[in-house]
Protein backbone atom coordinates (compact mmCIF):
# COMPACT_ATOMS: atom_id res chain seq x y z
CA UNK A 1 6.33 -10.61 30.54
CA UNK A 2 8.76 -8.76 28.18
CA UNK A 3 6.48 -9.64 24.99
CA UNK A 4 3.15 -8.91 26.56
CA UNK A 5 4.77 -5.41 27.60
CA UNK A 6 6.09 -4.97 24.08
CA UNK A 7 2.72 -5.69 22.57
CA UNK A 8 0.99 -3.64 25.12
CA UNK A 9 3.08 -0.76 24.18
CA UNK A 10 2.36 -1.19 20.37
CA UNK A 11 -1.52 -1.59 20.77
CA UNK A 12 -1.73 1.64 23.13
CA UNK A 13 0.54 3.23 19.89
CA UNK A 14 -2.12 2.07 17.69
CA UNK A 15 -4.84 3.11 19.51
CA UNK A 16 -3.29 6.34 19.28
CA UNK A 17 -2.29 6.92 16.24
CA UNK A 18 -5.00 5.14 14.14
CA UNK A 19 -7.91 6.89 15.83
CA UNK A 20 -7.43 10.96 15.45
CA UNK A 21 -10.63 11.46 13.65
CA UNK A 22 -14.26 10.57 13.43
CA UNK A 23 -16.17 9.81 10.13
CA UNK A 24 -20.09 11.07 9.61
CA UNK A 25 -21.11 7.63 8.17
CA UNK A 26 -18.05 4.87 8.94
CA UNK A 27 -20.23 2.12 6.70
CA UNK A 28 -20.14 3.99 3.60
CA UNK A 29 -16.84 3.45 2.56
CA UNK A 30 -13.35 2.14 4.42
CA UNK A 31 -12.30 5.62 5.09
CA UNK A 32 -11.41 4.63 8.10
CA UNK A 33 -9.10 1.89 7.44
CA UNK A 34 -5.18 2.56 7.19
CA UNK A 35 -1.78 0.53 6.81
CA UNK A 36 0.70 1.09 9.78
CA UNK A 37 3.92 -0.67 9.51
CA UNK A 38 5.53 -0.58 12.31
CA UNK A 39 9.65 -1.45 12.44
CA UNK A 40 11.22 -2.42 15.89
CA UNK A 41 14.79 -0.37 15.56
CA UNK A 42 18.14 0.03 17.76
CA UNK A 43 20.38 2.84 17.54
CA UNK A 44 23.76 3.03 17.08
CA UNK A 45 26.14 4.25 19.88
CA UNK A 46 26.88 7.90 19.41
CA UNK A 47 23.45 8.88 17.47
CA UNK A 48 21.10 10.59 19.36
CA UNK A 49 17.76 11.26 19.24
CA UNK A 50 17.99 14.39 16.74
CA UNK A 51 20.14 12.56 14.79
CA UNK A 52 17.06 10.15 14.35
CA UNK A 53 14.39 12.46 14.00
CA UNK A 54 16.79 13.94 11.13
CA UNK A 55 16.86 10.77 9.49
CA UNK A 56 13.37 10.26 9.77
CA UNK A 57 12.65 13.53 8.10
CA UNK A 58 14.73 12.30 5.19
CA UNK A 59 13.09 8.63 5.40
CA UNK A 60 9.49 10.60 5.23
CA UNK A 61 10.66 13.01 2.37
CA UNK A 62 12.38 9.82 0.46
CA UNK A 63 8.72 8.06 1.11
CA UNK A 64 6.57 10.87 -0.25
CA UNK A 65 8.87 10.85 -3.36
CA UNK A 66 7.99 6.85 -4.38
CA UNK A 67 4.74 5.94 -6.30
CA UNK A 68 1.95 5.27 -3.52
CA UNK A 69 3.95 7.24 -0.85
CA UNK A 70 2.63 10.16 -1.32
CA UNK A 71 0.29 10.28 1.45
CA UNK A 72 2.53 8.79 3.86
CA UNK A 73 2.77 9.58 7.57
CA UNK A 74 5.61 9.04 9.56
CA UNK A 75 5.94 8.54 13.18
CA UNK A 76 9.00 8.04 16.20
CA UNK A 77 8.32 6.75 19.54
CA UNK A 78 10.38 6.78 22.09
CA UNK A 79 9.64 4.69 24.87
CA UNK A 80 9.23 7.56 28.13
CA UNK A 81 7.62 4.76 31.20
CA UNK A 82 8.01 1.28 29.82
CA UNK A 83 10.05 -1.54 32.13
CA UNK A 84 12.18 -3.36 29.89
CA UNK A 85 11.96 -2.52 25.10
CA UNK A 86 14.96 -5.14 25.00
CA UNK A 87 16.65 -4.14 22.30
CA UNK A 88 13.97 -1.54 20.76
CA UNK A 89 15.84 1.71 21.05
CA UNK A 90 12.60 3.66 18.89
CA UNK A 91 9.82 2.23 16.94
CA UNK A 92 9.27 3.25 13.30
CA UNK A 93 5.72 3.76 12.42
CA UNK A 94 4.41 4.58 8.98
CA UNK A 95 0.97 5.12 8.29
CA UNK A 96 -0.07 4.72 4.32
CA UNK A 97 -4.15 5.57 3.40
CA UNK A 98 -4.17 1.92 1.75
CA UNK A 99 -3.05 -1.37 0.81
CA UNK A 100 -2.93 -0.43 -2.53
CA UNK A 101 -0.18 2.75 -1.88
CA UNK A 102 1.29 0.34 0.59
CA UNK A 103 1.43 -1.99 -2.09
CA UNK A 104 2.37 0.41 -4.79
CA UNK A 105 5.10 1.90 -2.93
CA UNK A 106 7.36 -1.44 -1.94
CA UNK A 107 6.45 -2.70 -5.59
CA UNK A 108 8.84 0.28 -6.74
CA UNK A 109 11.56 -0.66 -3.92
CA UNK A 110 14.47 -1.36 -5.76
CA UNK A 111 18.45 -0.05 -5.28
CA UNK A 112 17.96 3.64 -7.32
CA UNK A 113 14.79 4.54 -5.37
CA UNK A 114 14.67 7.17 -3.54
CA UNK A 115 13.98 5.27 -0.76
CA UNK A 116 16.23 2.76 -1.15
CA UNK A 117 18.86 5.47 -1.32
CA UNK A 118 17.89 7.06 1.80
CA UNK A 119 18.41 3.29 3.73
CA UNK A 120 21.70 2.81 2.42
CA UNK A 121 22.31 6.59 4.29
CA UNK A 122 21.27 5.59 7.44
CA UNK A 123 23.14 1.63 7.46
CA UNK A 124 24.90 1.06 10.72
CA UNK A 125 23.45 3.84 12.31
CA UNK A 126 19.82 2.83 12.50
CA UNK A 127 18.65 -1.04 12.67
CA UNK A 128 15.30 -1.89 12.31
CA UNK A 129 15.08 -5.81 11.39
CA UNK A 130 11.96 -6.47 12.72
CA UNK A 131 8.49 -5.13 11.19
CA UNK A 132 4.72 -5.77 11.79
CA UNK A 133 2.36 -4.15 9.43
CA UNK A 134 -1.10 -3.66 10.97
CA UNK A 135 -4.57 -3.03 9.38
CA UNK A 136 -5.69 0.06 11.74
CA UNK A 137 -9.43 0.85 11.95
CA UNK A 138 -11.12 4.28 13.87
CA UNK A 139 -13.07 3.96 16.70
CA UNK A 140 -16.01 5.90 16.04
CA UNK A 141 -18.72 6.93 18.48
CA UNK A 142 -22.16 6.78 17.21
């Protein structure tokens, strides 16, 4: 029951943030296709929510500074009504336009990266170990 909740949680979170906007003519191109990787993450005792949301402002800033990032989004939820995350404190979403920045940016991953500076910042206060990248397509109403 604990899975099926979990996965119900992300889908609604995909549903949600994949689908803000409409497109005049959604066959002409795959403007309304995205990447969302999405990282399962427990906090550390003594780091609150702000703290997070600090270090996810960094995370997004460090992300917009790698090749392909640059149109990054970043999101935080925070489960509000949900019976049981486990050991999911906050899931990590980030939304790139494509598999190519997606691809880009963790081809350019490596220790002196911006990026890869900004994780070694946040180890042992954040964990995320787990990650599921999704292919997220608008609904559009004709």
């Amino acid at each position: 029951m604990k899975n099926i909740m979990h996965c119900l949680f992300v889908f609604v979170l995909l549903m949600v943030v994949a689908a803000p906007a409409s497109s005049a003519d959604p066959a002409a191109s795959d403007d309304n296709l995205r990447v969302i990787q999405v990282w399962a993450c427990e906090i550390a005792d003594g780091v609150t929510e702000a703290d997070v949301d600090a270090m996810g402002a960094a995370k997004l800033n460090a992300f917009r500074q790698m090749p392909g990032g640059e149109g990054v989004k970043m999101h935080l939820l925070w489960p509000v009504a949900v019976n049981n995350t486990g050991q999911v404190d906050v899931h990590v979403v980030v939304e790139f336009p494509s598999f190519v920045d997606w691809g880009k940016l963790w081809d350019a991953y490596e220790d002196a990266s911006p990026l890869a500076r900004e994780d070694d910042a946040t180890e042992g206060k954040i964990v995320c170990p787990d990650s599921v990248i999704w292919e997220a397509h608008d609904v559009i109403l004709n």
